[in-house]
PDB file of N, CA and C in Angstrom:
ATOM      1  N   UNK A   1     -11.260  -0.224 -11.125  1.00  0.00           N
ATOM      2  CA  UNK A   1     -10.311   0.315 -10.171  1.00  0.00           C
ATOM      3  C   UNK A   1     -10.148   1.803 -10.456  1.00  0.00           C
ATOM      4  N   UNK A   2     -10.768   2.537  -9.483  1.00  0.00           N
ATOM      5  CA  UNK A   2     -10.830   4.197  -9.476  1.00  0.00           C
ATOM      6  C   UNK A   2      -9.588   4.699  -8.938  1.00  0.00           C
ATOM      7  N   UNK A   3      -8.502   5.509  -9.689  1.00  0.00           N
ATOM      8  CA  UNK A   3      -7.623   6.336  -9.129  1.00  0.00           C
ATOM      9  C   UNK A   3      -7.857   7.344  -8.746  1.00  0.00           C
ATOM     10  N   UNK A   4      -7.560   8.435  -7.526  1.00  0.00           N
ATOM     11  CA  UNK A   4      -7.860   9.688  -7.559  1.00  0.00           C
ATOM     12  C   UNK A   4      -6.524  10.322  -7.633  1.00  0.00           C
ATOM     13  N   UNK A   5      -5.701  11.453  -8.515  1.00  0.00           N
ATOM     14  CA  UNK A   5      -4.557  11.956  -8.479  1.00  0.00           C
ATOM     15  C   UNK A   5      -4.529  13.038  -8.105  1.00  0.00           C
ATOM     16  N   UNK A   6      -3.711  13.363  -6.776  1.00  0.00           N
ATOM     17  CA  UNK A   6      -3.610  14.302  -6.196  1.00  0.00           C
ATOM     18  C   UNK A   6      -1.730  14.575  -6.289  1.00  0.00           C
ATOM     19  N   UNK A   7      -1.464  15.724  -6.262  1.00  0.00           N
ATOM     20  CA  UNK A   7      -0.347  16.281  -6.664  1.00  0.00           C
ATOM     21  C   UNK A   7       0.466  17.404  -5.204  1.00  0.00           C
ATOM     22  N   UNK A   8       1.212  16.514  -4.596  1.00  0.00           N
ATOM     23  CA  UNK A   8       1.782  17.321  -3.309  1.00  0.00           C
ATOM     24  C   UNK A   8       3.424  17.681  -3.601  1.00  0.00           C
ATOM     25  N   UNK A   9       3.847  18.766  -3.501  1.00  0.00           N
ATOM     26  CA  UNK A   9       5.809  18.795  -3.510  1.00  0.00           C
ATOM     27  C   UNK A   9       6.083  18.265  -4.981  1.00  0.00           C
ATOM     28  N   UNK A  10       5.200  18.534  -5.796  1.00  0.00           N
ATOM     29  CA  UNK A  10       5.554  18.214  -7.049  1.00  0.00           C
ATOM     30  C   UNK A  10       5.494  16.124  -7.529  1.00  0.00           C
ATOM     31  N   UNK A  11       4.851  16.107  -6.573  1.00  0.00           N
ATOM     32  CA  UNK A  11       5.007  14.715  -6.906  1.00  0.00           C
ATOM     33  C   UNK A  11       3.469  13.969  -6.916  1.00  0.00           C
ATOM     34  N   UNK A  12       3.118  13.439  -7.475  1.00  0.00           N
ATOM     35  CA  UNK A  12       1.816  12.967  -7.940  1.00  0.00           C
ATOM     36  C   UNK A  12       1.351  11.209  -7.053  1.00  0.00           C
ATOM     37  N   UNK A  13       0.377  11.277  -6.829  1.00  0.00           N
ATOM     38  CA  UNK A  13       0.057  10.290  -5.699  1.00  0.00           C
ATOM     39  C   UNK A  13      -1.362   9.974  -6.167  1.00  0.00           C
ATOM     40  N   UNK A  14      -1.187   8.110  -6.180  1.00  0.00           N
ATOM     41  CA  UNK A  14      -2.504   8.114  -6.989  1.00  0.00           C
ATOM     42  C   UNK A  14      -2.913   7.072  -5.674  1.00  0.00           C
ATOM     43  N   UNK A  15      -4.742   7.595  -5.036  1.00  0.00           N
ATOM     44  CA  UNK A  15      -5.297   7.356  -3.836  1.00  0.00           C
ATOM     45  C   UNK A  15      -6.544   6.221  -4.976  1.00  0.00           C
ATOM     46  N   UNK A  16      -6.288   4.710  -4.135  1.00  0.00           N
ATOM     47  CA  UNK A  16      -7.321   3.761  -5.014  1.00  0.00           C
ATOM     48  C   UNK A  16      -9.053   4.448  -4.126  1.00  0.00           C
ATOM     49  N   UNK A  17      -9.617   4.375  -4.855  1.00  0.00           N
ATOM     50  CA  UNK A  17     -10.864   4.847  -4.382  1.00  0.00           C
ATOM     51  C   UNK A  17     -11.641   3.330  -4.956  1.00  0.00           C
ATOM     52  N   UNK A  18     -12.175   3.106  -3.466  1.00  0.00           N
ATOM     53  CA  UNK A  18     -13.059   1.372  -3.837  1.00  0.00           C
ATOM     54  C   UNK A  18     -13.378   1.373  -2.808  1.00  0.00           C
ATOM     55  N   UNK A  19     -14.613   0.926  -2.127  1.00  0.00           N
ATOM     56  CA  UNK A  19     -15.302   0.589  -0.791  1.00  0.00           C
ATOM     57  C   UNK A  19     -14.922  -0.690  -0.392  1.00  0.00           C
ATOM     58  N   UNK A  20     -14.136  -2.289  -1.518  1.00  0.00           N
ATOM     59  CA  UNK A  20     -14.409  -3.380  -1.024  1.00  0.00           C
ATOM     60  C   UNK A  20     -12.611  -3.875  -1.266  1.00  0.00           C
ATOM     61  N   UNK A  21     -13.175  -5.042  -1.004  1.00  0.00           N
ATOM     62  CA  UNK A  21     -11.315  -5.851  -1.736  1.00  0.00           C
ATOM     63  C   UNK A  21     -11.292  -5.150  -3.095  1.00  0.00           C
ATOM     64  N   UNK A  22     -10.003  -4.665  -3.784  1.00  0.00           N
ATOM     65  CA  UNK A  22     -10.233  -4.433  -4.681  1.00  0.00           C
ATOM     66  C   UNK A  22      -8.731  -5.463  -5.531  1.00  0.00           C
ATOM     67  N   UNK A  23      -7.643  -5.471  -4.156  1.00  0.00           N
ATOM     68  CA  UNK A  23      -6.214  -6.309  -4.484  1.00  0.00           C
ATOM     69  C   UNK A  23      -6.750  -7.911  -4.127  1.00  0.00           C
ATOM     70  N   UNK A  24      -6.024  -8.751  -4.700  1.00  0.00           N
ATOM     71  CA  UNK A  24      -6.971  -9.940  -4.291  1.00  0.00           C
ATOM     72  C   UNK A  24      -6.358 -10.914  -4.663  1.00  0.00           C
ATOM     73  N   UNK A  25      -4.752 -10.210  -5.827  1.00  0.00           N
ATOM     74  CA  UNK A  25      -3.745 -11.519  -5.287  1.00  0.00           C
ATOM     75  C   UNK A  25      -2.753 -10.375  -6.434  1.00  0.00           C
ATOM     76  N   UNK A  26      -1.548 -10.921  -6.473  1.00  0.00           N
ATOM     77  CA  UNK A  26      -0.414 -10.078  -7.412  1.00  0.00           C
ATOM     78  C   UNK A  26      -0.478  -9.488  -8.445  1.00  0.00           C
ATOM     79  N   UNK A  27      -1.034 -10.192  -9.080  1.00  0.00           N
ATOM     80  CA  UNK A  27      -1.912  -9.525 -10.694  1.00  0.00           C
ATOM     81  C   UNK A  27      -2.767  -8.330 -10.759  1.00  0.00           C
ATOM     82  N   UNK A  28      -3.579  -8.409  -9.196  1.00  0.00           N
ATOM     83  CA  UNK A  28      -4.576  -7.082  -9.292  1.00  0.00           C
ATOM     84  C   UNK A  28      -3.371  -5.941  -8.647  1.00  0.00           C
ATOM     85  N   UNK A  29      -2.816  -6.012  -8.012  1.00  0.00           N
ATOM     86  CA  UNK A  29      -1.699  -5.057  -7.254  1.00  0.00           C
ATOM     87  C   UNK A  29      -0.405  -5.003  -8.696  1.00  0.00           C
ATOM     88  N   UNK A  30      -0.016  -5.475  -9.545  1.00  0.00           N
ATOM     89  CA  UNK A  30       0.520  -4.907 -10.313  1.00  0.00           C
ATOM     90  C   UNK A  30       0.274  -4.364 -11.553  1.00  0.00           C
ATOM     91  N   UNK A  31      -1.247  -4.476 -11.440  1.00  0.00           N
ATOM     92  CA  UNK A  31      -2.522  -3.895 -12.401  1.00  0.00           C
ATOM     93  C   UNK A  31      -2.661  -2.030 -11.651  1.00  0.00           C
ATOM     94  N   UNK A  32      -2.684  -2.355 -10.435  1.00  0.00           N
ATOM     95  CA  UNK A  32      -2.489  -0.960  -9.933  1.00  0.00           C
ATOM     96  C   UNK A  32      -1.485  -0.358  -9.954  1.00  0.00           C
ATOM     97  N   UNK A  33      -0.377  -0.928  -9.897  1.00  0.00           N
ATOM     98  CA  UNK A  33       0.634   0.028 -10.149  1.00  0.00           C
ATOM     99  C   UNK A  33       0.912   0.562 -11.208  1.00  0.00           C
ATOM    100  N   UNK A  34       0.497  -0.288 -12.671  1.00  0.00           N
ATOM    101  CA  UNK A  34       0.564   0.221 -14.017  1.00  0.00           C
ATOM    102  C   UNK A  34      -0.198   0.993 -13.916  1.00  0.00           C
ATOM    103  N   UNK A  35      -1.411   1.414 -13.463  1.00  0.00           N
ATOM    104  CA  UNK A  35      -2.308   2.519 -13.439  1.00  0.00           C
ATOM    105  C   UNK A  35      -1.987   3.314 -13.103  1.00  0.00           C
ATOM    106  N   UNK A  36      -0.902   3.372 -11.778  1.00  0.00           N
ATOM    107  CA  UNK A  36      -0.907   4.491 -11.418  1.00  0.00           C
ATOM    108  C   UNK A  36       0.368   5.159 -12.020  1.00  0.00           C
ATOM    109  N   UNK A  37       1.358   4.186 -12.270  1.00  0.00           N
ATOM    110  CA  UNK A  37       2.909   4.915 -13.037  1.00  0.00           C
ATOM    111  C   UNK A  37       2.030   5.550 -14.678  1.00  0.00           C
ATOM    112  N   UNK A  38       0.827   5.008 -14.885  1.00  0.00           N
ATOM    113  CA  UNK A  38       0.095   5.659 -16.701  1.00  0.00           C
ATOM    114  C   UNK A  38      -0.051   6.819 -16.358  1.00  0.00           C
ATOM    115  N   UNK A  39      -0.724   7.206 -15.031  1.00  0.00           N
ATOM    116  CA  UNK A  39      -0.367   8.813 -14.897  1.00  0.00           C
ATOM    117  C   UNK A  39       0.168   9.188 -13.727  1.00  0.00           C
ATOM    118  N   UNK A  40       1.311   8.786 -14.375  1.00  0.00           N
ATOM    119  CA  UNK A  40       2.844   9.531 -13.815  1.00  0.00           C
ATOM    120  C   UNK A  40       2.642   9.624 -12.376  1.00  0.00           C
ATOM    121  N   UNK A  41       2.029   8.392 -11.558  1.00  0.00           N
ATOM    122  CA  UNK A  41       2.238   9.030 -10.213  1.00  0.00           C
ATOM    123  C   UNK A  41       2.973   7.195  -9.950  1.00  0.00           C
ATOM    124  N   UNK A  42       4.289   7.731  -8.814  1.00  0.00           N
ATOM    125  CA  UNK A  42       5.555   7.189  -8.228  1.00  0.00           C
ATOM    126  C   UNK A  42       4.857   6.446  -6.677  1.00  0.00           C
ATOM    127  N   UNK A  43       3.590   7.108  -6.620  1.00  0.00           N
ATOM    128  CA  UNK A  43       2.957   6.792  -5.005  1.00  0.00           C
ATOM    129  C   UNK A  43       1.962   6.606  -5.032  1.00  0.00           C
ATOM    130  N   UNK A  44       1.393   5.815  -3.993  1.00  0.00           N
ATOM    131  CA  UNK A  44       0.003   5.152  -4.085  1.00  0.00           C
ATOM    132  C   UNK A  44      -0.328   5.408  -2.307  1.00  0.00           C
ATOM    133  N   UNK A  45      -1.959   5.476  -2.453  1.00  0.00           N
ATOM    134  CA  UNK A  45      -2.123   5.722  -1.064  1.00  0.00           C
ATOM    135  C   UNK A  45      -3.398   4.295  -1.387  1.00  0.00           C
ATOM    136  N   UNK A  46      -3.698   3.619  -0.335  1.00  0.00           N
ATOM    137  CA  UNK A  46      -4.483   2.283  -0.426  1.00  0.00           C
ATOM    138  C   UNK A  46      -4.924   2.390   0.973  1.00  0.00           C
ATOM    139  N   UNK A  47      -6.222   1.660   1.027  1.00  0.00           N
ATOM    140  CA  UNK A  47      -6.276   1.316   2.661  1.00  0.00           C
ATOM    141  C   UNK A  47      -6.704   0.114   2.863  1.00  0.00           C
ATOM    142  N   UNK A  48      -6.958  -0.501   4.311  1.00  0.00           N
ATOM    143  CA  UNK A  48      -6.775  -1.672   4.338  1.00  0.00           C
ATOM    144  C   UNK A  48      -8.064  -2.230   3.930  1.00  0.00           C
ATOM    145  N   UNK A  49      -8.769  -1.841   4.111  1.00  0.00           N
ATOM    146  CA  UNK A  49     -10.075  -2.798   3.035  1.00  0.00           C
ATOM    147  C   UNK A  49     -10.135  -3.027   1.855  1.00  0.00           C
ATOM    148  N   UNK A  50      -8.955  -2.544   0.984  1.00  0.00           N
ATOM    149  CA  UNK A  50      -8.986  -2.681  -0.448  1.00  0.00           C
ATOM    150  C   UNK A  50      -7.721  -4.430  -0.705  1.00  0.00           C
ATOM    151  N   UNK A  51      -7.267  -4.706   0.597  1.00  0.00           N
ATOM    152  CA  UNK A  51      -6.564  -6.055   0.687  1.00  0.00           C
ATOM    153  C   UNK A  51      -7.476  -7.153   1.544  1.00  0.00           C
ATOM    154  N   UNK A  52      -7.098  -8.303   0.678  1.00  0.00           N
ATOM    155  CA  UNK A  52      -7.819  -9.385   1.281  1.00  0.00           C
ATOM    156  C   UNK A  52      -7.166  -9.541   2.762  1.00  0.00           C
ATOM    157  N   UNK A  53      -8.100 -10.841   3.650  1.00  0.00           N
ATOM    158  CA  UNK A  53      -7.630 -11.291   4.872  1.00  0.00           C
ATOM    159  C   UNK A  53      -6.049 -11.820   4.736  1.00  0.00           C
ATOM    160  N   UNK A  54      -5.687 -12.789   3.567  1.00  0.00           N
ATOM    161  CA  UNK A  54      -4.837 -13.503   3.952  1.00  0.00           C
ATOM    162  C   UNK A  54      -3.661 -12.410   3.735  1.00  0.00           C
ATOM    163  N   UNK A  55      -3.737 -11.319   2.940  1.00  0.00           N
ATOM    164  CA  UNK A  55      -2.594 -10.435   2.943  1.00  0.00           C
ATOM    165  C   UNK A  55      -2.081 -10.040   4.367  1.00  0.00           C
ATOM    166  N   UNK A  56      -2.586 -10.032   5.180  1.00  0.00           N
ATOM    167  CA  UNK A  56      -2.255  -9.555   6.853  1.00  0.00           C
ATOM    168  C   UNK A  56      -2.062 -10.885   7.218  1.00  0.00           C
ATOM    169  N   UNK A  57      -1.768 -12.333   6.627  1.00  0.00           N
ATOM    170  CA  UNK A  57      -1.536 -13.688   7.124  1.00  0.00           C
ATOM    171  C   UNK A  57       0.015 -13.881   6.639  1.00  0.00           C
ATOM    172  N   UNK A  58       1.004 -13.628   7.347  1.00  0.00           N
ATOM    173  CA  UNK A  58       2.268 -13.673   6.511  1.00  0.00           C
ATOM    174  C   UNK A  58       2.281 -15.069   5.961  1.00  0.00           C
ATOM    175  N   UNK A  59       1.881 -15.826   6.474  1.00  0.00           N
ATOM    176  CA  UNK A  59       2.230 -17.926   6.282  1.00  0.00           C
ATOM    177  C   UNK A  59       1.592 -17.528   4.649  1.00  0.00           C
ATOM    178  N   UNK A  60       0.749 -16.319   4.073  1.00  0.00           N
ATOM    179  CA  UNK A  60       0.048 -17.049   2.763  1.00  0.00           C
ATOM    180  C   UNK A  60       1.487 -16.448   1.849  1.00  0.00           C
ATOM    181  N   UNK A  61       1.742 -15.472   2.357  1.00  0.00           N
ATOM    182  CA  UNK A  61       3.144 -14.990   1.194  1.00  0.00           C
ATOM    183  C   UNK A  61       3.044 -13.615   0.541  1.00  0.00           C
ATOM    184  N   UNK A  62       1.599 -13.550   0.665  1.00  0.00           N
ATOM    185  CA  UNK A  62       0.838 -12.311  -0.213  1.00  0.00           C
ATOM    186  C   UNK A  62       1.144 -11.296  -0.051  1.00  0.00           C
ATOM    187  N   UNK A  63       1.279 -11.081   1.500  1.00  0.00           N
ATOM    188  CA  UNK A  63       2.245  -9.453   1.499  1.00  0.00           C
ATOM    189  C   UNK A  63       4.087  -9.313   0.959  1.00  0.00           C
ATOM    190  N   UNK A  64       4.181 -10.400   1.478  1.00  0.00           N
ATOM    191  CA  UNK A  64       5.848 -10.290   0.953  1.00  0.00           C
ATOM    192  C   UNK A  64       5.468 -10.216  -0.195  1.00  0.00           C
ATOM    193  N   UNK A  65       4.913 -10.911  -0.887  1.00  0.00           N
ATOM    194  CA  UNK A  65       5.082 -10.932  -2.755  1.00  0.00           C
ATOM    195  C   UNK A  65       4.870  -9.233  -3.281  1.00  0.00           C
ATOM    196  N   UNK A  66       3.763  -8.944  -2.710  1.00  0.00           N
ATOM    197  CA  UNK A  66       3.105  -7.759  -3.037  1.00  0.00           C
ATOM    198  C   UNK A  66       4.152  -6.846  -3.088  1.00  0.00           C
ATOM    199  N   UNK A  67       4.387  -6.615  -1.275  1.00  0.00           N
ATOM    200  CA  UNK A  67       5.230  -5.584  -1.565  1.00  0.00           C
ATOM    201  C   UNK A  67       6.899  -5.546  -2.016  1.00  0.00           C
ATOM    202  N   UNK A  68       7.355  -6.857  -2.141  1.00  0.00           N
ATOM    203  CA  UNK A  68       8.331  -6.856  -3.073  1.00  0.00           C
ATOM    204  C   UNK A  68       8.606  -6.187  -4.368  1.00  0.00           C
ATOM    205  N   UNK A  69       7.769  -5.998  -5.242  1.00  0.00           N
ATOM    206  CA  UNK A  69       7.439  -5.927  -5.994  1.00  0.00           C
ATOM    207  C   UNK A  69       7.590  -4.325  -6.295  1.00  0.00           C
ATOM    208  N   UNK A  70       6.198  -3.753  -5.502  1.00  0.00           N
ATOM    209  CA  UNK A  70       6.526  -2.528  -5.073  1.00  0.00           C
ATOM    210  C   UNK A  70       7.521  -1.443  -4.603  1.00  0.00           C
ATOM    211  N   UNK A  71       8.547  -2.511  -4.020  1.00  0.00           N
ATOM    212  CA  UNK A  71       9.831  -1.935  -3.838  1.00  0.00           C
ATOM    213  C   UNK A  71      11.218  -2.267  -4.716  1.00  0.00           C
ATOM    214  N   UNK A  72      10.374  -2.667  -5.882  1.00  0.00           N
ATOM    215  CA  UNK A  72      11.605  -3.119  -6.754  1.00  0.00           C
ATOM    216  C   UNK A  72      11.399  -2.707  -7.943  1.00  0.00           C
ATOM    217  N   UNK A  73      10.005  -2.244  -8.035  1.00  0.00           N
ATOM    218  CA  UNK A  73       9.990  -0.974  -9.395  1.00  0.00           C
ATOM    219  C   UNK A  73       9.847   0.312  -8.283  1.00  0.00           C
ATOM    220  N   UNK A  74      10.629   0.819  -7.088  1.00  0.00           N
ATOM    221  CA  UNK A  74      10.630   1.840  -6.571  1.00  0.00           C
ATOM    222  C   UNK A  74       9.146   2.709  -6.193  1.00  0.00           C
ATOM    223  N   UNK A  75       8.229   2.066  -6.196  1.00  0.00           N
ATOM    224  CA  UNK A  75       6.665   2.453  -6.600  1.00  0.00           C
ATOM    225  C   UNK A  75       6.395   2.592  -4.561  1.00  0.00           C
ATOM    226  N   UNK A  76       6.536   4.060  -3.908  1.00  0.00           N
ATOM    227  CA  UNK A  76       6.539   4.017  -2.663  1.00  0.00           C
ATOM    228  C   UNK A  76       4.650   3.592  -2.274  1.00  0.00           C
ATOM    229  N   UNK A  77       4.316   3.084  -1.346  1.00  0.00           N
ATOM    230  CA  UNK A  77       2.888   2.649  -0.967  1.00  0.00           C
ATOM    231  C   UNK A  77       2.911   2.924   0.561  1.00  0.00           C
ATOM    232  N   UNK A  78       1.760   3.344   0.411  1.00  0.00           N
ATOM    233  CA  UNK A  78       1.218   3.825   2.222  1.00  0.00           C
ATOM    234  C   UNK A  78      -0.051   2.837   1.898  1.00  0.00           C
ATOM    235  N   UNK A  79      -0.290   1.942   3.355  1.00  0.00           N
ATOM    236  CA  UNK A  79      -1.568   1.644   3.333  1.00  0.00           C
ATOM    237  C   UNK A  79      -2.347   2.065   4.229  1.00  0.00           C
ATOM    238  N   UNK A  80      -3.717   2.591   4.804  1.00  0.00           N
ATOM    239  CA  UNK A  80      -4.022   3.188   6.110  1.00  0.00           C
ATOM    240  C   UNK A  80      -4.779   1.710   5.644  1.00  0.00           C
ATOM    241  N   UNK A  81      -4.937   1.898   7.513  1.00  0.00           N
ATOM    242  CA  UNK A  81      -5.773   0.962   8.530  1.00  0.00           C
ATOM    243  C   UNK A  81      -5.094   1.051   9.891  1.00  0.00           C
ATOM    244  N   UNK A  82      -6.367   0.242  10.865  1.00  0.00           N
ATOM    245  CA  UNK A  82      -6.079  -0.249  12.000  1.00  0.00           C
ATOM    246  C   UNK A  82      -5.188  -1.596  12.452  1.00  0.00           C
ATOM    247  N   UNK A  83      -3.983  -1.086  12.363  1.00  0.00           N
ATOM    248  CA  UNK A  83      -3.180  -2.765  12.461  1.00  0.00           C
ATOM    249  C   UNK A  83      -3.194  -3.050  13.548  1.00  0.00           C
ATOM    250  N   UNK A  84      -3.248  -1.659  14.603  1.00  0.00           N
ATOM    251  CA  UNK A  84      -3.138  -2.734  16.661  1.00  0.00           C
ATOM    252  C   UNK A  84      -3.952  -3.897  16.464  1.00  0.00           C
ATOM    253  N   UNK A  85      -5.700  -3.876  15.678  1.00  0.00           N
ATOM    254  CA  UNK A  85      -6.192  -5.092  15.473  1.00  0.00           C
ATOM    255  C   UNK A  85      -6.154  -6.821  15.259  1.00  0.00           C
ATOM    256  N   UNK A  86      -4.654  -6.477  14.868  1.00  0.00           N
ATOM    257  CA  UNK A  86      -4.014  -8.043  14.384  1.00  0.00           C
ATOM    258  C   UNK A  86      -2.655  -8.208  15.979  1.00  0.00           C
ATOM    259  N   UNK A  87      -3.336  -9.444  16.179  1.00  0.00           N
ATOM    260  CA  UNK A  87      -2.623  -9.701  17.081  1.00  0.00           C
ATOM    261  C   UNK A  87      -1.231 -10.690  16.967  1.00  0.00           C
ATOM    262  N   UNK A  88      -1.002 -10.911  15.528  1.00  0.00           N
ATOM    263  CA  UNK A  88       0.060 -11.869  15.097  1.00  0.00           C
ATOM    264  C   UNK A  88       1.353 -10.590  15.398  1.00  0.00           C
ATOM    265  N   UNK A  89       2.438 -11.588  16.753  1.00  0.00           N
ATOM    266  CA  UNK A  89       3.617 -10.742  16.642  1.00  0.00           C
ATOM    267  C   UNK A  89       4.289 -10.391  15.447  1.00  0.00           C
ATOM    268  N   UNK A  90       4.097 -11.564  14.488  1.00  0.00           N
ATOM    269  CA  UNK A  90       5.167 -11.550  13.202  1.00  0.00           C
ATOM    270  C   UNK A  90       4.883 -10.688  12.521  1.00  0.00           C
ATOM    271  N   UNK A  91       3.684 -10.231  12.264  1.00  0.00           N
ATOM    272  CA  UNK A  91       3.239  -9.703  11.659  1.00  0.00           C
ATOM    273  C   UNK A  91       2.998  -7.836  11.947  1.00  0.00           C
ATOM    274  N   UNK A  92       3.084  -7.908  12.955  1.00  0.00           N
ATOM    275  CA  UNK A  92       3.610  -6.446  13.898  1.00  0.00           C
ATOM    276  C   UNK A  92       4.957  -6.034  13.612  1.00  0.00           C
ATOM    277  N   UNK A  93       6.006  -6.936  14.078  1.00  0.00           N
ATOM    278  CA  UNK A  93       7.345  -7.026  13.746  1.00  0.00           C
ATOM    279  C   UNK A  93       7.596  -6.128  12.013  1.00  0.00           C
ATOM    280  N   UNK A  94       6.938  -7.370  11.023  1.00  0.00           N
ATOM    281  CA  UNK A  94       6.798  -6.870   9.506  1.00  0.00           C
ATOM    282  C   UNK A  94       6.769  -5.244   9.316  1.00  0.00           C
ATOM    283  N   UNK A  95       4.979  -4.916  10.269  1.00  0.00           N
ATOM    284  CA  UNK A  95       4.600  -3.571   9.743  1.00  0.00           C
ATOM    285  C   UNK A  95       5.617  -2.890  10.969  1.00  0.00           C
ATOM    286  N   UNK A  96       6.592  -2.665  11.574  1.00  0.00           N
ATOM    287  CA  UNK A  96       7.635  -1.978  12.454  1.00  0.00           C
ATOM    288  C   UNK A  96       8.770  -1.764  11.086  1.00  0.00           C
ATOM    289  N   UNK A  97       8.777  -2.715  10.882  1.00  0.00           N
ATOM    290  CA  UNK A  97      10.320  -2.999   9.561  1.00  0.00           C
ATOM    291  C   UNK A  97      10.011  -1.840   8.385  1.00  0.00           C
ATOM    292  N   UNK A  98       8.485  -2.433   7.895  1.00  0.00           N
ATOM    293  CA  UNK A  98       8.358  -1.642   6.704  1.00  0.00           C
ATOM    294  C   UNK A  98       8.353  -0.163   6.948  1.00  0.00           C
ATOM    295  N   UNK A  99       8.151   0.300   8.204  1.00  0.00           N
ATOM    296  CA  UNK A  99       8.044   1.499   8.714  1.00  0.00           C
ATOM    297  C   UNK A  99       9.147   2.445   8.887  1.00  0.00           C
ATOM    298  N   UNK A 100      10.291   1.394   9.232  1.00  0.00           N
ATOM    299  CA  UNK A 100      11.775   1.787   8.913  1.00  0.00           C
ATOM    300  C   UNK A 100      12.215   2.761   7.925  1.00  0.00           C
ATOM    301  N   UNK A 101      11.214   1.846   7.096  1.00  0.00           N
ATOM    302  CA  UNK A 101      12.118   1.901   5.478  1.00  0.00           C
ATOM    303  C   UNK A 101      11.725   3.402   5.356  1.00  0.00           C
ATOM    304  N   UNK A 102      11.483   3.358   3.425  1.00  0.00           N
ATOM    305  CA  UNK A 102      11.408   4.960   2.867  1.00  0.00           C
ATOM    306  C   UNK A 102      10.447   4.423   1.651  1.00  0.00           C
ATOM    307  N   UNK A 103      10.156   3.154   1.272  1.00  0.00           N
ATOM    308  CA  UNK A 103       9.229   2.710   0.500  1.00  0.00           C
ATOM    309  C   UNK A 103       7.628   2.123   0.699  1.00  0.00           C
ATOM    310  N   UNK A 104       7.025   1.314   1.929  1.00  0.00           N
ATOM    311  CA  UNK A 104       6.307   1.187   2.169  1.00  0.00           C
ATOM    312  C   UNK A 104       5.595   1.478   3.882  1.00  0.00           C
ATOM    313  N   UNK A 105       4.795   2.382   4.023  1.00  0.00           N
ATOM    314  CA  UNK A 105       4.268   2.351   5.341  1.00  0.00           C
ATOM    315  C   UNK A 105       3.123   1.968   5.651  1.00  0.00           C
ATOM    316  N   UNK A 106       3.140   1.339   7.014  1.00  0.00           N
ATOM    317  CA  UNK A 106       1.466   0.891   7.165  1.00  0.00           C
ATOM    318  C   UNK A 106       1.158   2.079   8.135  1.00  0.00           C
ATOM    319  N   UNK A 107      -0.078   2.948   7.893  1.00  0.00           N
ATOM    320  CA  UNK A 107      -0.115   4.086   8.627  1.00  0.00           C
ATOM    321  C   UNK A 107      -1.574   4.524   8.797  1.00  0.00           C
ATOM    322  N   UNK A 108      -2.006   5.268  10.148  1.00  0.00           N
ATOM    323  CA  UNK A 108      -2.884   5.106  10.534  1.00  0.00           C
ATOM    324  C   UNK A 108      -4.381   6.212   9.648  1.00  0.00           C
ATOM    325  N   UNK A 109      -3.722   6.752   9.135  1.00  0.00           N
ATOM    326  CA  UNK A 109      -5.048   7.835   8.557  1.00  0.00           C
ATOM    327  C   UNK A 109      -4.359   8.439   6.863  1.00  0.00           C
ATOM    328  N   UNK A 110      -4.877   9.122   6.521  1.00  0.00           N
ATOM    329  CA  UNK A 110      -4.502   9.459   4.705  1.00  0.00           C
ATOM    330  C   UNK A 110      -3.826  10.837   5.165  1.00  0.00           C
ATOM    331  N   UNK A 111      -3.938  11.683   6.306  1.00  0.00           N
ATOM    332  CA  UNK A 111      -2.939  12.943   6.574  1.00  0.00           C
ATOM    333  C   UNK A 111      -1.256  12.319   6.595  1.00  0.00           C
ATOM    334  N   UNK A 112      -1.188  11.292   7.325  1.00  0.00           N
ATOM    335  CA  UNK A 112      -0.255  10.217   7.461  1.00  0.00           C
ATOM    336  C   UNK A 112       0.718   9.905   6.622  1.00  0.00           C
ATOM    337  N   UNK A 113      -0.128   9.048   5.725  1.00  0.00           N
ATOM    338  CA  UNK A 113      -0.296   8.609   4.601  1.00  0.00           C
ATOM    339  C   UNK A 113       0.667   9.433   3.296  1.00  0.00           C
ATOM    340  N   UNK A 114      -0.053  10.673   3.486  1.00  0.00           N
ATOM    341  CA  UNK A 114       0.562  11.609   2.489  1.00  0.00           C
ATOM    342  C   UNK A 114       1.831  12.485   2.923  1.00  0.00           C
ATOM    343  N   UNK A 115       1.908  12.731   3.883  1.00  0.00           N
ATOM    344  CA  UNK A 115       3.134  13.211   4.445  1.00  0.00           C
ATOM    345  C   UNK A 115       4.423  12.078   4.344  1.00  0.00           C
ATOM    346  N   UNK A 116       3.998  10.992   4.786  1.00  0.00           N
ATOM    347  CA  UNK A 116       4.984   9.500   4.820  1.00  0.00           C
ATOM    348  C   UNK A 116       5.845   9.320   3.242  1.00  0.00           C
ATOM    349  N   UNK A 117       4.705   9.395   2.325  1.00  0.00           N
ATOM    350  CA  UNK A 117       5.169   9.462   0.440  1.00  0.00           C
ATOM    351  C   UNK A 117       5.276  10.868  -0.172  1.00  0.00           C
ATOM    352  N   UNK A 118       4.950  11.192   0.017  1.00  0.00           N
ATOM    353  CA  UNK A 118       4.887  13.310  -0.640  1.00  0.00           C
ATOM    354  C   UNK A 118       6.815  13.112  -0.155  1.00  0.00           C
TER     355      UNK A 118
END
């Protein structure tokens, strides 16, 4: 699992660099976050090919678990991808909510991405 650390507004943002799944159930996603709080970065930029299918399946649990987690050691996460793709309302609804917030966004490109957590 490749971090890249980039440093915006004083705040350090660690971008997973991986071509495939690289999260693949809770253990690998809180394996990344220890990586990325080891050097000192509070933010993570991810995209959606680095999460399995069932994470975009709310019935498996995987995203709630995930990003629970994430928002409870304060650890803010942007993920880019194409979500119009998923046609589950519930699951639209979810990425509207998380979008709300100030801890996790699902967002369309890494300019996005970094402006959303920076």
């Amino acid at each position: 699992m490749d971090l890249k650390i980039v440093e915006i507004n004083d705040q350090k943002i660690a971008e997973l660099i991986a071509q495939d799944v690289v999260i693949n159930d809770i253990r690998d996603a809180m394996d990344l976050m220890a990586n990325a709080d080891y050097q000192e970065a509070k933010r993570i930029i991810i995209e959606e090919k680095h999460l399995p299918k069932d994470f975009f399946d709310l019935r498996s649990g995987m995203a709630g678990e995930i990003l629970q987690k994430y928002a409870i050691y304060r650890m803010k996460l942007a993920i880019i991808g194409d979500f119009e793709k998923f046609k589950s309302k519930s699951l639209k609804a979810f990425i509207v909510e998380c979008n709300r917030g100030d801890s996790i966004f699902f967002v369309p490109d890494r300019k996005t991405a970094l402006r959303k957590i920076s």
